[in-house]
C-alpha atoms as a PDB file:
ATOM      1  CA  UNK A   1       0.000   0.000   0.000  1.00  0.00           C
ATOM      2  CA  UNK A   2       1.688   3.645  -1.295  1.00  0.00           C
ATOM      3  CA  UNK A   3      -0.505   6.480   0.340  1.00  0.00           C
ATOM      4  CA  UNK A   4       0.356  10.126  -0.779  1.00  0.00           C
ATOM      5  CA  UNK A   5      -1.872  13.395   0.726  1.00  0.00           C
ATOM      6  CA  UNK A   6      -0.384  16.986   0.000  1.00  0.00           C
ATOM      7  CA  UNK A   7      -2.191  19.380   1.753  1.00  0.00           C
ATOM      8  CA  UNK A   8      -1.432  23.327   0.799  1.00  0.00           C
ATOM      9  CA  UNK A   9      -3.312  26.636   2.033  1.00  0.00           C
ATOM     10  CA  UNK A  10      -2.901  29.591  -0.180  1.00  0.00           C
ATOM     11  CA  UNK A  11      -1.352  27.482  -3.150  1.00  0.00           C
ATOM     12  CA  UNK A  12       1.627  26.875  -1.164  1.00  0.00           C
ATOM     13  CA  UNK A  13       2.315  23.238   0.412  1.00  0.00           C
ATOM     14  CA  UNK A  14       1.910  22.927   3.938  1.00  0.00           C
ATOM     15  CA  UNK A  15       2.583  19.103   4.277  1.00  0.00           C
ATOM     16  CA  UNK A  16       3.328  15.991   2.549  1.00  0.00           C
ATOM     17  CA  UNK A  17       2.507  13.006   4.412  1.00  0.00           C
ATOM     18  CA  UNK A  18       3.735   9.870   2.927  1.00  0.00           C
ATOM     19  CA  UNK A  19       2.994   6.219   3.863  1.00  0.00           C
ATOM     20  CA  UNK A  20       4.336   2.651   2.453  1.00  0.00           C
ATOM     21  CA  UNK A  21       3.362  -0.014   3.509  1.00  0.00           C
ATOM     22  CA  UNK A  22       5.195  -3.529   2.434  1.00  0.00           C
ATOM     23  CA  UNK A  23       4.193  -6.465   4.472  1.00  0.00           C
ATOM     24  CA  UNK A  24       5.675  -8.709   1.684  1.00  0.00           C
ATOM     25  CA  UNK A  25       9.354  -6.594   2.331  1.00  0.00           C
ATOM     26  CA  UNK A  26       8.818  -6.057   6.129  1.00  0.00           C
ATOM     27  CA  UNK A  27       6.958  -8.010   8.567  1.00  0.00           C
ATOM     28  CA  UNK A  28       4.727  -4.808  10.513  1.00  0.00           C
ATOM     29  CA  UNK A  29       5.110  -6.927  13.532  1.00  0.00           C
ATOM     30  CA  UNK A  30       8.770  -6.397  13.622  1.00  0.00           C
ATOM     31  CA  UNK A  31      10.279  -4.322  16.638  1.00  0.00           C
ATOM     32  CA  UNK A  32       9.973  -0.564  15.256  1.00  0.00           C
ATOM     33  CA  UNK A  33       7.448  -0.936  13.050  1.00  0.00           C
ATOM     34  CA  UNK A  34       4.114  -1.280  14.635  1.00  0.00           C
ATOM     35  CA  UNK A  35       5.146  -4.088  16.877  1.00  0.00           C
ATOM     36  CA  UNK A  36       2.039  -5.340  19.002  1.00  0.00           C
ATOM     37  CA  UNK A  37      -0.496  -2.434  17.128  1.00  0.00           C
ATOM     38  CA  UNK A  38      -3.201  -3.425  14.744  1.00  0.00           C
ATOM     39  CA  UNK A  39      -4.040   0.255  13.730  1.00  0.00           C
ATOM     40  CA  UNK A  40      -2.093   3.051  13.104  1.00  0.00           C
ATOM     41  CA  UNK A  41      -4.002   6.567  12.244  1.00  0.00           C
ATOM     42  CA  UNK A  42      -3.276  10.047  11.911  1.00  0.00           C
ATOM     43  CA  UNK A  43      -5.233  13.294  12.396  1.00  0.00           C
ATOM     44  CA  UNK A  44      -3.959  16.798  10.776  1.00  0.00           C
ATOM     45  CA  UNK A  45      -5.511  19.853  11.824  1.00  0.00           C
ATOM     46  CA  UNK A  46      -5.105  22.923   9.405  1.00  0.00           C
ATOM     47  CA  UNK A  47      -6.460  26.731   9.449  1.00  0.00           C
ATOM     48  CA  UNK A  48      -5.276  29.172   8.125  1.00  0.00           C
ATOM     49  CA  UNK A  49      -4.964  32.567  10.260  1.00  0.00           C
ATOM     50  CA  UNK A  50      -4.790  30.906  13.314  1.00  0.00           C
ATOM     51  CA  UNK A  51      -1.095  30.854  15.085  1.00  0.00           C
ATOM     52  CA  UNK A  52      -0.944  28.871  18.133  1.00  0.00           C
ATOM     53  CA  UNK A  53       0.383  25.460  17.013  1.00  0.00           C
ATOM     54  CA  UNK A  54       2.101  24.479  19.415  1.00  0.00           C
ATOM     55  CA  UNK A  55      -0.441  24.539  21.967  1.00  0.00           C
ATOM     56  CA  UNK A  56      -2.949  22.720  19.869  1.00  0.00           C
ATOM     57  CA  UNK A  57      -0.197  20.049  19.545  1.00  0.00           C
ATOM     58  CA  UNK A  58       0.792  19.905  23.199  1.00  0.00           C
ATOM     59  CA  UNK A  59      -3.113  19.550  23.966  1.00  0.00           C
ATOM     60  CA  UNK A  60      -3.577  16.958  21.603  1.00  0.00           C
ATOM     61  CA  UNK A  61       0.234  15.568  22.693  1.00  0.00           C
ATOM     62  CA  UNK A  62      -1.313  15.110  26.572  1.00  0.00           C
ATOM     63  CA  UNK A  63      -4.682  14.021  25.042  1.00  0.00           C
ATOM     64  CA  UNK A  64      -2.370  10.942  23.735  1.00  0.00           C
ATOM     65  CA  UNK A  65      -0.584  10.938  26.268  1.00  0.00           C
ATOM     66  CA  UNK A  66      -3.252  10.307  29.207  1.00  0.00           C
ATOM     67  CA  UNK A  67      -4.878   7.517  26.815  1.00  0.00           C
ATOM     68  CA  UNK A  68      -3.650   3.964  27.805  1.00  0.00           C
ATOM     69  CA  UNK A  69      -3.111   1.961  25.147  1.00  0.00           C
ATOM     70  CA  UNK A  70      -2.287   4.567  22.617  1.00  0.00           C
ATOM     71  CA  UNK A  71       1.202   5.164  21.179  1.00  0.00           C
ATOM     72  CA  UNK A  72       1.988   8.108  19.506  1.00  0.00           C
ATOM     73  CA  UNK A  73       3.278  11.597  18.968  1.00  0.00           C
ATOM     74  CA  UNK A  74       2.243  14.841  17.991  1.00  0.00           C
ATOM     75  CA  UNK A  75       4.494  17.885  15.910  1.00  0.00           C
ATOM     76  CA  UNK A  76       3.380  21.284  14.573  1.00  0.00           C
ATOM     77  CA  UNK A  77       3.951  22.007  11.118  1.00  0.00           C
ATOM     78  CA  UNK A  78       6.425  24.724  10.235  1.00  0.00           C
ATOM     79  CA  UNK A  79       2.868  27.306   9.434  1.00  0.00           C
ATOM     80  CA  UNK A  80      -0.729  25.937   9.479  1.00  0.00           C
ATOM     81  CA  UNK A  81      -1.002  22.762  11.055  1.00  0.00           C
ATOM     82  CA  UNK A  82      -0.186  19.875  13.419  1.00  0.00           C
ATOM     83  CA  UNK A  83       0.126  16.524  12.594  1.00  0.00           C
ATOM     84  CA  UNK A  84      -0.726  13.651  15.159  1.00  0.00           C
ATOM     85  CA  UNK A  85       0.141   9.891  14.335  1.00  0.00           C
ATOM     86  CA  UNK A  86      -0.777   7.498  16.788  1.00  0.00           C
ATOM     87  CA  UNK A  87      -1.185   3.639  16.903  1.00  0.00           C
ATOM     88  CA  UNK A  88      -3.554   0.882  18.774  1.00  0.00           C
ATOM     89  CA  UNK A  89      -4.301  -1.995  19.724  1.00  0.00           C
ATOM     90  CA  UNK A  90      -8.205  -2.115  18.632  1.00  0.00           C
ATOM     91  CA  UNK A  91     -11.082  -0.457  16.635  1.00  0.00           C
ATOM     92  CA  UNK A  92     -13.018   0.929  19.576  1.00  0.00           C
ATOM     93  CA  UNK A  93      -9.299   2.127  21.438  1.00  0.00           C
ATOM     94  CA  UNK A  94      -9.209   3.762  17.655  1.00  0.00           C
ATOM     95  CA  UNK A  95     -12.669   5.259  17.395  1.00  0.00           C
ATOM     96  CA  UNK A  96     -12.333   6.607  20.878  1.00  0.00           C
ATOM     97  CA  UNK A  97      -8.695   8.388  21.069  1.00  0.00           C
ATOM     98  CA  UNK A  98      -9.744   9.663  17.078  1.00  0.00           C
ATOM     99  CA  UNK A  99     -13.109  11.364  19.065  1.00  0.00           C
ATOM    100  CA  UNK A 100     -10.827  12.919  21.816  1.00  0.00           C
ATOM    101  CA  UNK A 101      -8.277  14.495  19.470  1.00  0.00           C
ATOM    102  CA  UNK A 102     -11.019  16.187  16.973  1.00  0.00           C
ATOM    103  CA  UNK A 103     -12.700  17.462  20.248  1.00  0.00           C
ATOM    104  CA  UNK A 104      -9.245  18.486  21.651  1.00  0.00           C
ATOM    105  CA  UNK A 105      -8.413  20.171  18.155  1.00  0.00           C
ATOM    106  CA  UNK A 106     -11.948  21.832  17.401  1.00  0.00           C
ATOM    107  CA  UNK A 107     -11.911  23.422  21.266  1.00  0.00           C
ATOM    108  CA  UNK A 108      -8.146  24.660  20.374  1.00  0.00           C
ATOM    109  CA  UNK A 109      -8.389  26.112  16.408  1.00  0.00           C
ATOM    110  CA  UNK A 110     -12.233  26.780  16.674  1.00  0.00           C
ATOM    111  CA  UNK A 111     -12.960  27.828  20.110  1.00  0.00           C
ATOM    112  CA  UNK A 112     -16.007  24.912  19.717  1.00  0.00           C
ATOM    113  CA  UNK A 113     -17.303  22.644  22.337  1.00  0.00           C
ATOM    114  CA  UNK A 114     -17.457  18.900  21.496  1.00  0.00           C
ATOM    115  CA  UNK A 115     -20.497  17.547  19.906  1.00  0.00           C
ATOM    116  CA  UNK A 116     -22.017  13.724  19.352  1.00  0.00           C
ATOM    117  CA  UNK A 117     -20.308  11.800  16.590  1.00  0.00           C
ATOM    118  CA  UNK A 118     -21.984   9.817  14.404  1.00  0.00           C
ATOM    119  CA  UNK A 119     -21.655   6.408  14.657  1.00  0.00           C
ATOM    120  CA  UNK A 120     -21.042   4.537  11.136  1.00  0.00           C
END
Protein backbone atom coordinates (compact mmCIF):
# COMPACT_ATOMS: atom_id res chain seq x y z
CA UNK A 1 0.00 0.00 0.00
CA UNK A 2 1.69 3.64 -1.29
CA UNK A 3 -0.50 6.48 0.34
CA UNK A 4 0.36 10.13 -0.78
CA UNK A 5 -1.87 13.39 0.73
CA UNK A 6 -0.38 16.99 0.00
CA UNK A 7 -2.19 19.38 1.75
CA UNK A 8 -1.43 23.33 0.80
CA UNK A 9 -3.31 26.64 2.03
CA UNK A 10 -2.90 29.59 -0.18
CA UNK A 11 -1.35 27.48 -3.15
CA UNK A 12 1.63 26.88 -1.16
CA UNK A 13 2.32 23.24 0.41
CA UNK A 14 1.91 22.93 3.94
CA UNK A 15 2.58 19.10 4.28
CA UNK A 16 3.33 15.99 2.55
CA UNK A 17 2.51 13.01 4.41
CA UNK A 18 3.73 9.87 2.93
CA UNK A 19 2.99 6.22 3.86
CA UNK A 20 4.34 2.65 2.45
CA UNK A 21 3.36 -0.01 3.51
CA UNK A 22 5.20 -3.53 2.43
CA UNK A 23 4.19 -6.47 4.47
CA UNK A 24 5.68 -8.71 1.68
CA UNK A 25 9.35 -6.59 2.33
CA UNK A 26 8.82 -6.06 6.13
CA UNK A 27 6.96 -8.01 8.57
CA UNK A 28 4.73 -4.81 10.51
CA UNK A 29 5.11 -6.93 13.53
CA UNK A 30 8.77 -6.40 13.62
CA UNK A 31 10.28 -4.32 16.64
CA UNK A 32 9.97 -0.56 15.26
CA UNK A 33 7.45 -0.94 13.05
CA UNK A 34 4.11 -1.28 14.63
CA UNK A 35 5.15 -4.09 16.88
CA UNK A 36 2.04 -5.34 19.00
CA UNK A 37 -0.50 -2.43 17.13
CA UNK A 38 -3.20 -3.43 14.74
CA UNK A 39 -4.04 0.26 13.73
CA UNK A 40 -2.09 3.05 13.10
CA UNK A 41 -4.00 6.57 12.24
CA UNK A 42 -3.28 10.05 11.91
CA UNK A 43 -5.23 13.29 12.40
CA UNK A 44 -3.96 16.80 10.78
CA UNK A 45 -5.51 19.85 11.82
CA UNK A 46 -5.11 22.92 9.41
CA UNK A 47 -6.46 26.73 9.45
CA UNK A 48 -5.28 29.17 8.13
CA UNK A 49 -4.96 32.57 10.26
CA UNK A 50 -4.79 30.91 13.31
CA UNK A 51 -1.09 30.85 15.09
CA UNK A 52 -0.94 28.87 18.13
CA UNK A 53 0.38 25.46 17.01
CA UNK A 54 2.10 24.48 19.41
CA UNK A 55 -0.44 24.54 21.97
CA UNK A 56 -2.95 22.72 19.87
CA UNK A 57 -0.20 20.05 19.54
CA UNK A 58 0.79 19.91 23.20
CA UNK A 59 -3.11 19.55 23.97
CA UNK A 60 -3.58 16.96 21.60
CA UNK A 61 0.23 15.57 22.69
CA UNK A 62 -1.31 15.11 26.57
CA UNK A 63 -4.68 14.02 25.04
CA UNK A 64 -2.37 10.94 23.74
CA UNK A 65 -0.58 10.94 26.27
CA UNK A 66 -3.25 10.31 29.21
CA UNK A 67 -4.88 7.52 26.81
CA UNK A 68 -3.65 3.96 27.81
CA UNK A 69 -3.11 1.96 25.15
CA UNK A 70 -2.29 4.57 22.62
CA UNK A 71 1.20 5.16 21.18
CA UNK A 72 1.99 8.11 19.51
CA UNK A 73 3.28 11.60 18.97
CA UNK A 74 2.24 14.84 17.99
CA UNK A 75 4.49 17.88 15.91
CA UNK A 76 3.38 21.28 14.57
CA UNK A 77 3.95 22.01 11.12
CA UNK A 78 6.42 24.72 10.23
CA UNK A 79 2.87 27.31 9.43
CA UNK A 80 -0.73 25.94 9.48
CA UNK A 81 -1.00 22.76 11.05
CA UNK A 82 -0.19 19.88 13.42
CA UNK A 83 0.13 16.52 12.59
CA UNK A 84 -0.73 13.65 15.16
CA UNK A 85 0.14 9.89 14.34
CA UNK A 86 -0.78 7.50 16.79
CA UNK A 87 -1.18 3.64 16.90
CA UNK A 88 -3.55 0.88 18.77
CA UNK A 89 -4.30 -2.00 19.72
CA UNK A 90 -8.21 -2.11 18.63
CA UNK A 91 -11.08 -0.46 16.64
CA UNK A 92 -13.02 0.93 19.58
CA UNK A 93 -9.30 2.13 21.44
CA UNK A 94 -9.21 3.76 17.66
CA UNK A 95 -12.67 5.26 17.39
CA UNK A 96 -12.33 6.61 20.88
CA UNK A 97 -8.70 8.39 21.07
CA UNK A 98 -9.74 9.66 17.08
CA UNK A 99 -13.11 11.36 19.06
CA UNK A 100 -10.83 12.92 21.82
CA UNK A 101 -8.28 14.50 19.47
CA UNK A 102 -11.02 16.19 16.97
CA UNK A 103 -12.70 17.46 20.25
CA UNK A 104 -9.25 18.49 21.65
CA UNK A 105 -8.41 20.17 18.16
CA UNK A 106 -11.95 21.83 17.40
CA UNK A 107 -11.91 23.42 21.27
CA UNK A 108 -8.15 24.66 20.37
CA UNK A 109 -8.39 26.11 16.41
CA UNK A 110 -12.23 26.78 16.67
CA UNK A 111 -12.96 27.83 20.11
CA UNK A 112 -16.01 24.91 19.72
CA UNK A 113 -17.30 22.64 22.34
CA UNK A 114 -17.46 18.90 21.50
CA UNK A 115 -20.50 17.55 19.91
CA UNK A 116 -22.02 13.72 19.35
CA UNK A 117 -20.31 11.80 16.59
CA UNK A 118 -21.98 9.82 14.40
CA UNK A 119 -21.65 6.41 14.66
CA UNK A 120 -21.04 4.54 11.14
Amino acid sequence: MDLKTEVFLQEKPLMLNRTRITPYLRDPSQMGVMEDFNYMASLSVFAGGFADWEKVAKALQQTIDETTGIFGGVSALARGGCVARYLTRSTPELSAINSRLWFVARRHVLGLAPFPMRKY
